[in-house]
N, C-alpha and C. Protein backbone atom coordinates (compact mmCIF):
# COMPACT_ATOMS: atom_id res chain seq x y z
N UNK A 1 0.85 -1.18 0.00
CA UNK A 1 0.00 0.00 0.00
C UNK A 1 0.90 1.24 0.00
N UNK A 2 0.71 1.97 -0.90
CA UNK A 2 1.45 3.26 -0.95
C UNK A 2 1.02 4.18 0.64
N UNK A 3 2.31 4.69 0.75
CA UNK A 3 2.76 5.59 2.08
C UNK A 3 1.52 6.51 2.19
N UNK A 4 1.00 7.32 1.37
CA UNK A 4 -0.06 8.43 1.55
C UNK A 4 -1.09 7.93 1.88
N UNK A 5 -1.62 6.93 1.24
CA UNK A 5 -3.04 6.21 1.40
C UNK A 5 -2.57 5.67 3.21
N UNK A 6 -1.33 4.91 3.49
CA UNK A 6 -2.10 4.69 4.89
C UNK A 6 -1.93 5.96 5.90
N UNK A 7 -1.33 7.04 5.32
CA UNK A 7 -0.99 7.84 6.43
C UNK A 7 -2.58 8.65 6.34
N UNK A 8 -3.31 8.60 5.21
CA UNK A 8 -4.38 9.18 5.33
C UNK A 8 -5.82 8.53 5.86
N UNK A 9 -5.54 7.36 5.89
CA UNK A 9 -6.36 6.55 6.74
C UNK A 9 -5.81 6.52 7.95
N UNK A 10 -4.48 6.42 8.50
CA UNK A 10 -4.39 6.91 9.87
C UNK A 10 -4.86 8.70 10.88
N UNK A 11 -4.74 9.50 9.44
CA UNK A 11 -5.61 10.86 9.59
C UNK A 11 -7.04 10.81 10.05
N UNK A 12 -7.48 9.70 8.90
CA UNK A 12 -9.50 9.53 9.11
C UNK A 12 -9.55 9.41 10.53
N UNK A 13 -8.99 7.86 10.85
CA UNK A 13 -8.97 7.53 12.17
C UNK A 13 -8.94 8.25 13.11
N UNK A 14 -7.91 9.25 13.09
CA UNK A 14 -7.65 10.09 14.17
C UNK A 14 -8.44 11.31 14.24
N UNK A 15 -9.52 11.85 13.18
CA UNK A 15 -10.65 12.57 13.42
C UNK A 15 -11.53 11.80 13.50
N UNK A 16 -11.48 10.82 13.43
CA UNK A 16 -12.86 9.95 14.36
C UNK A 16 -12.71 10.08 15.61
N UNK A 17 -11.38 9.24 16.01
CA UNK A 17 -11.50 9.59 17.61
C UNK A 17 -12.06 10.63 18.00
N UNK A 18 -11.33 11.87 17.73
CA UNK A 18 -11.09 12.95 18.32
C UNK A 18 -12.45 13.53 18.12
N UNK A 19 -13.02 13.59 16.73
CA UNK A 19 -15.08 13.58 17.01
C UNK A 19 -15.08 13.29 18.06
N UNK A 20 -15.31 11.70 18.50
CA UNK A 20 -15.94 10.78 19.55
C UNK A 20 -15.78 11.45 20.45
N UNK A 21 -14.96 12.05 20.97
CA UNK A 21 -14.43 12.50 22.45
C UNK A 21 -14.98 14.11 22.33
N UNK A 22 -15.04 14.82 21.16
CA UNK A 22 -15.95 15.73 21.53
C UNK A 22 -17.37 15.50 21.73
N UNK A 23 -17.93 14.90 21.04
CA UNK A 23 -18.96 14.45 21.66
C UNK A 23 -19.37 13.79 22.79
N UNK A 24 -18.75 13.53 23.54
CA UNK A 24 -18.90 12.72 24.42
C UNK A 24 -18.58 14.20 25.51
N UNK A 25 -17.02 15.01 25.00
CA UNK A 25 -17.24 16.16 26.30
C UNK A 25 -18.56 17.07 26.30
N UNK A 26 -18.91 17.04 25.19
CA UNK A 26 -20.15 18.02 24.66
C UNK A 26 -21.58 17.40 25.39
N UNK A 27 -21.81 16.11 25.56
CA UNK A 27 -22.74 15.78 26.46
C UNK A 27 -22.29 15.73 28.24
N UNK A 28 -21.13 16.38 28.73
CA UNK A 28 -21.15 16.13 29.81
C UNK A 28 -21.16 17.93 30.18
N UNK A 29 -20.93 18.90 29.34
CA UNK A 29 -21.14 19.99 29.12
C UNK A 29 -22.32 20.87 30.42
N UNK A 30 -23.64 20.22 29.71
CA UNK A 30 -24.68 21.25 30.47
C UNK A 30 -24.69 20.63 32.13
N UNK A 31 -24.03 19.16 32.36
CA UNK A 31 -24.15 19.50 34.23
C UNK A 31 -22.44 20.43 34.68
N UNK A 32 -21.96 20.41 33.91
CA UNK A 32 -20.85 21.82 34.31
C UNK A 32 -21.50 22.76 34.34
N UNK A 33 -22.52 23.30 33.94
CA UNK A 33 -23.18 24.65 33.56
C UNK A 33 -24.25 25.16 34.95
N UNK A 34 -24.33 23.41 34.70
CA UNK A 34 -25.63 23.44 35.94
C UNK A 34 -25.18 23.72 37.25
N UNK A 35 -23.68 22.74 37.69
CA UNK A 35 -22.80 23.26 38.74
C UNK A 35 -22.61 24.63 39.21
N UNK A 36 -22.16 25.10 37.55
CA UNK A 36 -21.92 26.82 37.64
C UNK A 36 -22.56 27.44 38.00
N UNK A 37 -24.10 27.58 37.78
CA UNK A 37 -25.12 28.06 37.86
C UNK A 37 -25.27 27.56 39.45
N UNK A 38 -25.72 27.03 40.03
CA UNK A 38 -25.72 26.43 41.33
C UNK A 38 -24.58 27.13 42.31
N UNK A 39 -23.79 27.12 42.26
CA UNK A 39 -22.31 27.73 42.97
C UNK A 39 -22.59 29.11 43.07
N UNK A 40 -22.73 30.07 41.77
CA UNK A 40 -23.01 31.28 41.95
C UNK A 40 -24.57 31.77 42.85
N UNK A 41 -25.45 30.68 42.63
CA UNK A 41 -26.95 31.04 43.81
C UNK A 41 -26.24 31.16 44.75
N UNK A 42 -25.48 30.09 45.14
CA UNK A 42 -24.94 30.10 46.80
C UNK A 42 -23.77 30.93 47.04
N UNK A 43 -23.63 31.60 45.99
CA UNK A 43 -22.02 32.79 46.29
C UNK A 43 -23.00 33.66 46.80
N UNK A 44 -24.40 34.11 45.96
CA UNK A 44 -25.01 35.21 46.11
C UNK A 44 -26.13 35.40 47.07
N UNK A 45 -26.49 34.02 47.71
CA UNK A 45 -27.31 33.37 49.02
C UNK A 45 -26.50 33.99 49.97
N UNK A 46 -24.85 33.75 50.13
CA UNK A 46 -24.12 33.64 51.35
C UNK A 46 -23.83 35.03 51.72
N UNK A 47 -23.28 36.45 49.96
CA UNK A 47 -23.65 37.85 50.58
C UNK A 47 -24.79 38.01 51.05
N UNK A 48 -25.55 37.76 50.64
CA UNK A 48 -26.97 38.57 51.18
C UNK A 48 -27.25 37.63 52.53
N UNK A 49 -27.07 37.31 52.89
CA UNK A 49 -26.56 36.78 54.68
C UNK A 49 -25.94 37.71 55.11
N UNK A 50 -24.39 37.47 54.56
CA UNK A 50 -23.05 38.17 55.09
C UNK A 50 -23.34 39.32 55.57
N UNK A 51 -24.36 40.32 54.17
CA UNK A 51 -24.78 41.78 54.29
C UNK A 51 -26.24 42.12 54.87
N UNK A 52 -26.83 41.27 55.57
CA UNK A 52 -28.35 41.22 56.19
C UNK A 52 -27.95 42.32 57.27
N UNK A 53 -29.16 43.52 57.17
CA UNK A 53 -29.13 44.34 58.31
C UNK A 53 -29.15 43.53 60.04
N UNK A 54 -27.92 43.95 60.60
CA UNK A 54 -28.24 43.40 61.86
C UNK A 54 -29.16 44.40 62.69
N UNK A 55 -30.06 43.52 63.66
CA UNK A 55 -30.77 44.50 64.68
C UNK A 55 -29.73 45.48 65.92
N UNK A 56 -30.16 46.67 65.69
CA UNK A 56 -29.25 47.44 66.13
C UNK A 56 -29.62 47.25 67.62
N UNK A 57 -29.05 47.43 69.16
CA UNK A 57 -29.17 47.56 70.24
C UNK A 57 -29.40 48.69 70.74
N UNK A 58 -30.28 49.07 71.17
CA UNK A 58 -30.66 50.57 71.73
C UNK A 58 -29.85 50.61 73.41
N UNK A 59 -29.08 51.07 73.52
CA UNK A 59 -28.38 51.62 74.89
C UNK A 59 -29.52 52.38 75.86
N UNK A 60 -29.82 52.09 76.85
CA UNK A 60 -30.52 53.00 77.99
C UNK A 60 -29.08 54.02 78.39
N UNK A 61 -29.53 55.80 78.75
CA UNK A 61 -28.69 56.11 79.11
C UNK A 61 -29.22 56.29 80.38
């Protein structure tokens, strides 16, 4: 078999893989997103705690 033909079937091959595996990161994609999304509620849950008016103490003089 001439040199080009297998080096170009070793090319095919190797954009197959490399498809496969994007696809495969591409379906694990939206629960990263979902994480993300989730993490930032609770960044923005924990200021608005952090920054909750405290009840002030009135001093008798």
């Amino acid at each position: 078999m001439e040199i080009n033909a297998q080096l170009a079937r070793q090319h095919r091959a190797d954009l197959r893989t490399r498809a496969t595996a994007h696809r495969l990161a591409a379906a694990v994609r939206p629960a990263t997103e979902l994480r993300t999304r989730v993490g930032w509620t609770l960044v923005g849950l924990g200021l608005r705690l952090a920054t909750a008016p405290r009840p002030t103490v009135a001093l008798a003089r």
